[in-house]
N, C-alpha and C. Protein backbone atom coordinates (compact mmCIF):
# COMPACT_ATOMS: atom_id res chain seq x y z
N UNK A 1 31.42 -8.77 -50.06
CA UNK A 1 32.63 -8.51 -49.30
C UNK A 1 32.30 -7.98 -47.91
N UNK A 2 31.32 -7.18 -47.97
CA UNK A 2 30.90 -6.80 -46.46
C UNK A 2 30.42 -7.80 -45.40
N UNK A 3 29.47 -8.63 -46.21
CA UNK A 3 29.05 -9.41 -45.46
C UNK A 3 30.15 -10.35 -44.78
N UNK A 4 31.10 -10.84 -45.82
CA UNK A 4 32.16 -11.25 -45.29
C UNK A 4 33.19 -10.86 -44.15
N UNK A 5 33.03 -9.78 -44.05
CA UNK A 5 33.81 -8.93 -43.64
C UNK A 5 33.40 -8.79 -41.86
N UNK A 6 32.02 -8.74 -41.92
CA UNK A 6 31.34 -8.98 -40.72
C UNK A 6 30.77 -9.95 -39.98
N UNK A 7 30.86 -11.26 -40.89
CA UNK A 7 30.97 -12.38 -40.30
C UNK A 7 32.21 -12.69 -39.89
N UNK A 8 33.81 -12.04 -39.99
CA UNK A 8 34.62 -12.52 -39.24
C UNK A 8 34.96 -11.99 -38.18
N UNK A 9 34.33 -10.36 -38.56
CA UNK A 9 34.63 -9.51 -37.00
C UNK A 9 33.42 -10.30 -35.85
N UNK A 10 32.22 -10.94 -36.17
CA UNK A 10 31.61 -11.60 -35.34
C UNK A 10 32.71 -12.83 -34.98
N UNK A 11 33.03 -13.88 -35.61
CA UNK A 11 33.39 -14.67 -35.51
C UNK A 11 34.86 -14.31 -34.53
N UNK A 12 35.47 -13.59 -34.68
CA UNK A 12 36.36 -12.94 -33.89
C UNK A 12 36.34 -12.81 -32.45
N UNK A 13 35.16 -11.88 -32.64
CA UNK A 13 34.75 -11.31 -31.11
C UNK A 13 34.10 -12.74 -30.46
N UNK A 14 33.29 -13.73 -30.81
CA UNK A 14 32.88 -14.60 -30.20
C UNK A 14 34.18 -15.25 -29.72
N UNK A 15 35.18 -15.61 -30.53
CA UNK A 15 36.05 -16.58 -30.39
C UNK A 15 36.73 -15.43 -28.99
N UNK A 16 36.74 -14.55 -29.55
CA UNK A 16 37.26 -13.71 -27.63
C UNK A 16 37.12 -14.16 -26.57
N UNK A 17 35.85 -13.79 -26.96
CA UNK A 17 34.95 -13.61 -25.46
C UNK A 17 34.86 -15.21 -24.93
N UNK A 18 34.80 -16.31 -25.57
CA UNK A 18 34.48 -17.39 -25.21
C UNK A 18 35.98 -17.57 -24.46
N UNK A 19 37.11 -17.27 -24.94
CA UNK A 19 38.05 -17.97 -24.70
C UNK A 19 38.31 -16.76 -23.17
N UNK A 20 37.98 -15.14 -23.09
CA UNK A 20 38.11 -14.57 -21.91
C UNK A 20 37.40 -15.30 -21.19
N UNK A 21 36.26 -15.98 -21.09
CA UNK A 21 35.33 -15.94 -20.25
C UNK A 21 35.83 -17.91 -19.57
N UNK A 22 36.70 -18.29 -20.18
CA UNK A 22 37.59 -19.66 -19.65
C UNK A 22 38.35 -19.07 -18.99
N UNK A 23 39.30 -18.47 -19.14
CA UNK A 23 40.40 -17.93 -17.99
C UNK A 23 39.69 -16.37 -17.01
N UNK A 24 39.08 -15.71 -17.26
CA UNK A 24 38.30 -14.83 -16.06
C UNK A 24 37.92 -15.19 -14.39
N UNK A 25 36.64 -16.16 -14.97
CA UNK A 25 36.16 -16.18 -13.66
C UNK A 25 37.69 -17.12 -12.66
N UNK A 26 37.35 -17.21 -11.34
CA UNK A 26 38.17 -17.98 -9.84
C UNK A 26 37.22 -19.29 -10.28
N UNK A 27 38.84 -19.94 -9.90
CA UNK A 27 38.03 -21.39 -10.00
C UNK A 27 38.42 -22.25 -8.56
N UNK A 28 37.99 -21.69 -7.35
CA UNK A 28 38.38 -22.02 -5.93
C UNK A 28 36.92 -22.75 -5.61
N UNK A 29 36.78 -23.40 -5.60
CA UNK A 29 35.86 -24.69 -4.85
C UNK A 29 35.51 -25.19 -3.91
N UNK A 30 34.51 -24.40 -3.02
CA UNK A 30 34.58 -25.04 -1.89
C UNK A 30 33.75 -25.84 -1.11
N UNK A 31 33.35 -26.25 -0.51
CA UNK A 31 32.49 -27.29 -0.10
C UNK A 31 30.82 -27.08 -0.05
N UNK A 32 30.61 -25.69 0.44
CA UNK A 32 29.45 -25.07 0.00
C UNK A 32 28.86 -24.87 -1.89
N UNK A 33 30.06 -24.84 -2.62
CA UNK A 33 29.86 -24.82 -4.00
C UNK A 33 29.82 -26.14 -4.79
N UNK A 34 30.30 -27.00 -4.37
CA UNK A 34 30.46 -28.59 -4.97
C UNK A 34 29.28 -29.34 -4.25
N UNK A 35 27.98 -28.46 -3.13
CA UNK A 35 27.03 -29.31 -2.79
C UNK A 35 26.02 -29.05 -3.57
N UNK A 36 25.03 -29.92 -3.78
CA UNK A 36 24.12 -29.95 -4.60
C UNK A 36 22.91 -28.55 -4.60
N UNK A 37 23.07 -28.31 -3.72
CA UNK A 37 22.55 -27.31 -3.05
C UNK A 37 23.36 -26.19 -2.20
N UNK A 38 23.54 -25.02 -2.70
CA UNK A 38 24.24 -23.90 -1.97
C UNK A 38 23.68 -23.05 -1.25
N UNK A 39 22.13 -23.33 -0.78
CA UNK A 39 21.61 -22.80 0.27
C UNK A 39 22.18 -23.30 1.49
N UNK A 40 22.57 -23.96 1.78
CA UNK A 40 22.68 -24.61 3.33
C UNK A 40 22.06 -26.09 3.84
N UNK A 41 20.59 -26.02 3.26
CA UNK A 41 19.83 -26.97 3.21
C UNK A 41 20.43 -28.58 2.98
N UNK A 42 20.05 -29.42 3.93
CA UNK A 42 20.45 -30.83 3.06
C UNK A 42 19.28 -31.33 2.40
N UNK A 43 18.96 -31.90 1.03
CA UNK A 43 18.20 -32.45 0.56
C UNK A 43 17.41 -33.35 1.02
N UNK A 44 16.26 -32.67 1.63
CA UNK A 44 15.48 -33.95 2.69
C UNK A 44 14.30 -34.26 2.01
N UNK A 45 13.53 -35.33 1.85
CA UNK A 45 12.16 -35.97 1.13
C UNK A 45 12.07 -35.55 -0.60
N UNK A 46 11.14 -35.55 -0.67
CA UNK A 46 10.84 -35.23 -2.23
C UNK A 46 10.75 -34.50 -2.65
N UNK A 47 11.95 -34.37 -3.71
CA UNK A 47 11.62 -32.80 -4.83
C UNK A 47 10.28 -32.17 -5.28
N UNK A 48 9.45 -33.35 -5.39
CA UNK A 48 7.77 -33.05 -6.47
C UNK A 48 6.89 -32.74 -5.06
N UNK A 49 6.78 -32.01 -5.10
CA UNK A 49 5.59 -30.90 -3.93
C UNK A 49 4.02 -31.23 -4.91
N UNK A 50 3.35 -31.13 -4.19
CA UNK A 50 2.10 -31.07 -4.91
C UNK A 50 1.21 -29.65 -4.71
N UNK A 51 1.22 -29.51 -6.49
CA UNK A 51 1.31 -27.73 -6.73
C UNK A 51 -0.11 -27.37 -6.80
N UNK A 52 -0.79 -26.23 -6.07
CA UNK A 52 -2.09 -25.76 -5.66
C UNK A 52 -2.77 -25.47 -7.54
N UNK A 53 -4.08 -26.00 -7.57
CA UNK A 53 -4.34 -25.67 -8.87
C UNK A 53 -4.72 -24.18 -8.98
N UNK A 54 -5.01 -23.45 -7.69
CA UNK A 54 -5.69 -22.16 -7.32
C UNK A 54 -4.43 -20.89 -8.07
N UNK A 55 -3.20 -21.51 -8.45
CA UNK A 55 -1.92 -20.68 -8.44
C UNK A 55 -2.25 -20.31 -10.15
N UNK A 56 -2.82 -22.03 -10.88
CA UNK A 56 -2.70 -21.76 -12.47
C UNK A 56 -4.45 -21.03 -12.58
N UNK A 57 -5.45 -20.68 -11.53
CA UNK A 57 -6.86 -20.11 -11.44
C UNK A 57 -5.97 -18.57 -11.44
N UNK A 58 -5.32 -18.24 -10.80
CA UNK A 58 -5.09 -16.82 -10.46
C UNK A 58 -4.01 -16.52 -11.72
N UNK A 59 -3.52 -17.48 -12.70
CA UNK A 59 -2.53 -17.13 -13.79
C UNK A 59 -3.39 -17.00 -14.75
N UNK A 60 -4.59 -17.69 -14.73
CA UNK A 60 -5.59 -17.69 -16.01
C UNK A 60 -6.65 -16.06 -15.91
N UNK A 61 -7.04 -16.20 -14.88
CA UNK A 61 -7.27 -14.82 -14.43
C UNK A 61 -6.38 -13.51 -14.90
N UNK A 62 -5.15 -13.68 -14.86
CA UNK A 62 -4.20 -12.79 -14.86
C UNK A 62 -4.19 -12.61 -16.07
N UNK A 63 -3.92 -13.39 -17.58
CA UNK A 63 -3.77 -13.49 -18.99
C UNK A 63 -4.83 -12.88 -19.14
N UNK A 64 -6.48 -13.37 -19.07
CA UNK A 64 -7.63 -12.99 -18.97
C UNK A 64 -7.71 -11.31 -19.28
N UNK A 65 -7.38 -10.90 -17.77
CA UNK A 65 -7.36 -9.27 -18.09
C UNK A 65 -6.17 -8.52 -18.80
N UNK A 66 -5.08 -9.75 -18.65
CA UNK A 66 -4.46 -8.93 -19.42
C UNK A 66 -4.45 -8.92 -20.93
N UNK A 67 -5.39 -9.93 -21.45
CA UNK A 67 -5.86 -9.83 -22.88
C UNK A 67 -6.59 -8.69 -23.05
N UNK A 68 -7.67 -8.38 -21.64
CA UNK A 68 -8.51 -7.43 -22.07
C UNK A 68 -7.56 -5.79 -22.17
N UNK A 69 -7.08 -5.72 -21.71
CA UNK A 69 -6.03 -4.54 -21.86
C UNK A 69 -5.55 -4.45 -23.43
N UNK A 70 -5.53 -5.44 -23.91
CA UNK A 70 -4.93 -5.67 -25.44
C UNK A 70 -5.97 -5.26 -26.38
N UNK A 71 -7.31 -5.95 -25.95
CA UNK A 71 -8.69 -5.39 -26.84
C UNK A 71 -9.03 -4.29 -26.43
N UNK A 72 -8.82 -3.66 -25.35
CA UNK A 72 -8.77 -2.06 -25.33
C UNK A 72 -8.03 -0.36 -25.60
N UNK A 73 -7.02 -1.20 -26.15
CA UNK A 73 -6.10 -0.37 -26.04
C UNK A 73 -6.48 0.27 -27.34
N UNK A 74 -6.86 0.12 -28.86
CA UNK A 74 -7.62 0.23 -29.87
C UNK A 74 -8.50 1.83 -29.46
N UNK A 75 -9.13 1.49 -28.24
CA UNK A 75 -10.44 2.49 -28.09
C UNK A 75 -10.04 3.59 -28.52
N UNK A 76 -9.29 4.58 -27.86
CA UNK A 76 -9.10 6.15 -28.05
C UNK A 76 -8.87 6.17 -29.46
N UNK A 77 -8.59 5.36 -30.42
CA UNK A 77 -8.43 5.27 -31.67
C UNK A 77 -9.73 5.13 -32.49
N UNK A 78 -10.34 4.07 -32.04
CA UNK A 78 -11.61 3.52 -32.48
C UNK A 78 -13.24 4.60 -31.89
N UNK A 79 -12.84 5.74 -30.99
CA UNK A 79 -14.00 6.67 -30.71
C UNK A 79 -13.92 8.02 -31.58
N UNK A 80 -12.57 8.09 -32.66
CA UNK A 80 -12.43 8.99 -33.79
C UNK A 80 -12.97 8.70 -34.66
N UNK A 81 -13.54 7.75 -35.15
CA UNK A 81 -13.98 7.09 -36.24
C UNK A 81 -15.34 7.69 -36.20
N UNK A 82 -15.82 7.74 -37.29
CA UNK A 82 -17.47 8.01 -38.16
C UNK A 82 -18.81 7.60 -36.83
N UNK A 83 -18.25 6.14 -36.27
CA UNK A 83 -19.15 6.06 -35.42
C UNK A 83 -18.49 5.78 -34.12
N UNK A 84 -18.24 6.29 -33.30
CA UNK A 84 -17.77 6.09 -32.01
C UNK A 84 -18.90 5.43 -30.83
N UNK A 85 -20.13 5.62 -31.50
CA UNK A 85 -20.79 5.05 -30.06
C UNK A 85 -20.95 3.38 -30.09
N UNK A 86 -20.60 2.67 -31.29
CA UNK A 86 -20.21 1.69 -31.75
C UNK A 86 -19.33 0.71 -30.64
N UNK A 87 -17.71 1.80 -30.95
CA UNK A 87 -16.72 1.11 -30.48
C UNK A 87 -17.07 1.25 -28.94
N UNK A 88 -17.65 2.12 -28.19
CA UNK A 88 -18.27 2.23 -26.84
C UNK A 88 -19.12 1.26 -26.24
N UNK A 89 -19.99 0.98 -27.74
CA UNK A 89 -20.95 -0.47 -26.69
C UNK A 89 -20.09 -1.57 -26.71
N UNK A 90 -19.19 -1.96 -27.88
CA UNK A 90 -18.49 -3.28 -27.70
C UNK A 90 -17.50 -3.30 -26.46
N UNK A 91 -17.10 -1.82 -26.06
CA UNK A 91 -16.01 -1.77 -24.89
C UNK A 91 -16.85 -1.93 -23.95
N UNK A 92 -17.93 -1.52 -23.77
CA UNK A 92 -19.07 -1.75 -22.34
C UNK A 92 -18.79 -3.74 -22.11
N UNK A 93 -19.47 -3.87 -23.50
CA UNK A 93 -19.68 -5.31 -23.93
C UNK A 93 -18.72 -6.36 -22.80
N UNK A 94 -17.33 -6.00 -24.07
CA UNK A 94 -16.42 -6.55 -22.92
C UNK A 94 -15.95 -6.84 -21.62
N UNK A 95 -16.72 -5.34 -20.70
CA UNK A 95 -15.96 -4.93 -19.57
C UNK A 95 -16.95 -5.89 -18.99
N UNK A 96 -18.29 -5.54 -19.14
CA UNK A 96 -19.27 -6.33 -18.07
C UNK A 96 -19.58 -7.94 -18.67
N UNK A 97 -19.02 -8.46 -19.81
CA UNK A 97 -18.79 -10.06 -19.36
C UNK A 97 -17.46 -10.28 -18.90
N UNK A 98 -16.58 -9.36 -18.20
CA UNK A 98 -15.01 -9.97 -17.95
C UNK A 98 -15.80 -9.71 -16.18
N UNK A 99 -16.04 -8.75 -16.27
CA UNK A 99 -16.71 -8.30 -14.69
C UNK A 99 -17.81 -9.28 -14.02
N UNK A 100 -18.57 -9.65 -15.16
CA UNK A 100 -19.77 -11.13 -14.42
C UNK A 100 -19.02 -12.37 -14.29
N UNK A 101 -17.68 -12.51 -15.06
CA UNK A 101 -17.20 -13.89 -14.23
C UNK A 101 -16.27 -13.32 -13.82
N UNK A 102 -15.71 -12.60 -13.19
CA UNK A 102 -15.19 -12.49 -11.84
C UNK A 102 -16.16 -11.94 -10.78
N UNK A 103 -17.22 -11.94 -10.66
CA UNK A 103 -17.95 -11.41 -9.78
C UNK A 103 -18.36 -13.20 -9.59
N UNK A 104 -18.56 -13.98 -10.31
CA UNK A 104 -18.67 -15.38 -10.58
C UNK A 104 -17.44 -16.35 -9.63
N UNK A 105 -16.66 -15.96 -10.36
CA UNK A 105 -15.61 -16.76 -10.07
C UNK A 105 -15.70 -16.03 -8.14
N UNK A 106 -15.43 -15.58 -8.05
CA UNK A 106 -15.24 -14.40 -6.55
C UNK A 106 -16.14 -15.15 -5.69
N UNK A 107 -17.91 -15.09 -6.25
CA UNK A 107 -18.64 -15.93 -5.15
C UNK A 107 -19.01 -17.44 -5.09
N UNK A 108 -17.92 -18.07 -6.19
CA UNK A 108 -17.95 -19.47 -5.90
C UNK A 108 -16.91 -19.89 -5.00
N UNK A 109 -16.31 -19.01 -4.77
CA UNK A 109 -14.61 -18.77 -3.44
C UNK A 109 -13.78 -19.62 -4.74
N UNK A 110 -13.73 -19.15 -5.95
CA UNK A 110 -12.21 -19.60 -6.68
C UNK A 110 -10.95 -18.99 -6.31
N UNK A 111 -11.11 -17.65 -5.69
CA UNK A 111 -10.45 -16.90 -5.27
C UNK A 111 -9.52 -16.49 -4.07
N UNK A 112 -10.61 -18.15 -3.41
CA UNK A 112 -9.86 -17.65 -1.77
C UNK A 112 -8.49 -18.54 -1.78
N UNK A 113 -7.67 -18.15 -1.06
CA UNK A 113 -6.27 -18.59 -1.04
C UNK A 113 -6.36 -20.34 0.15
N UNK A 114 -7.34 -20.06 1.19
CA UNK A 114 -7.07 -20.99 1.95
C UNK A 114 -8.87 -21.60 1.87
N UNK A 115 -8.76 -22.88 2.37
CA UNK A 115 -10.13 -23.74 2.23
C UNK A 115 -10.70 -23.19 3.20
């Protein structure tokens, strides 16, 4: 019965809101809003730009450390334990192969923005 009961007060409130949200907003139209574009701009040449691969180098980079933030976050937890100097070398471990390829990546210029 409850459940019932709360699937119609949902069902209710949706059927509201859908039907406020038809008569709410202004429906005045004006020539700036019916163009394909409401910046100002007229649609000149081609939509498809050709996209820098350097943008998805600096997104892979970005996941990268921010994985490593994920395998570190463990530590202050993992240096209570029986053996802490353990979880210390694998955190070294990590830091200085994330640090040799970006010291990598850095002096092959993956990094530079312009050729």
């Amino acid at each position: 019965m409850t459940i019932l009961l709360t699937l119609g007060i949902m069902m209710a409130m949706s059927i509201i809101l859908i039907t406020i949200s038809f008569y709410l907003p202004e429906l005045s139209p004006d020539s700036e809003k019916v163009s394909p574009y409401e910046c100002g701009f007229d649609p000149l040449g081609t939509a498809r730009l050709p996209f820098s691969l350097r943008f998805f180098l600096i997104a892979i980079l970005f996941i990268l450390f921010d994985l490593e933030i994920a395998l570190l976050l463990p530590l202050p937890w993992a240096l209570t334990l029986a053996k802490p100097m353990a979880a210390a070398i694998m955190t070294m471990v990590i830091i200085i192969i994330l640090t040799i390829g970006l010291v990598y990546e850095w002096l092959q210029g993956g990094l530079e923005w312009a050729d």
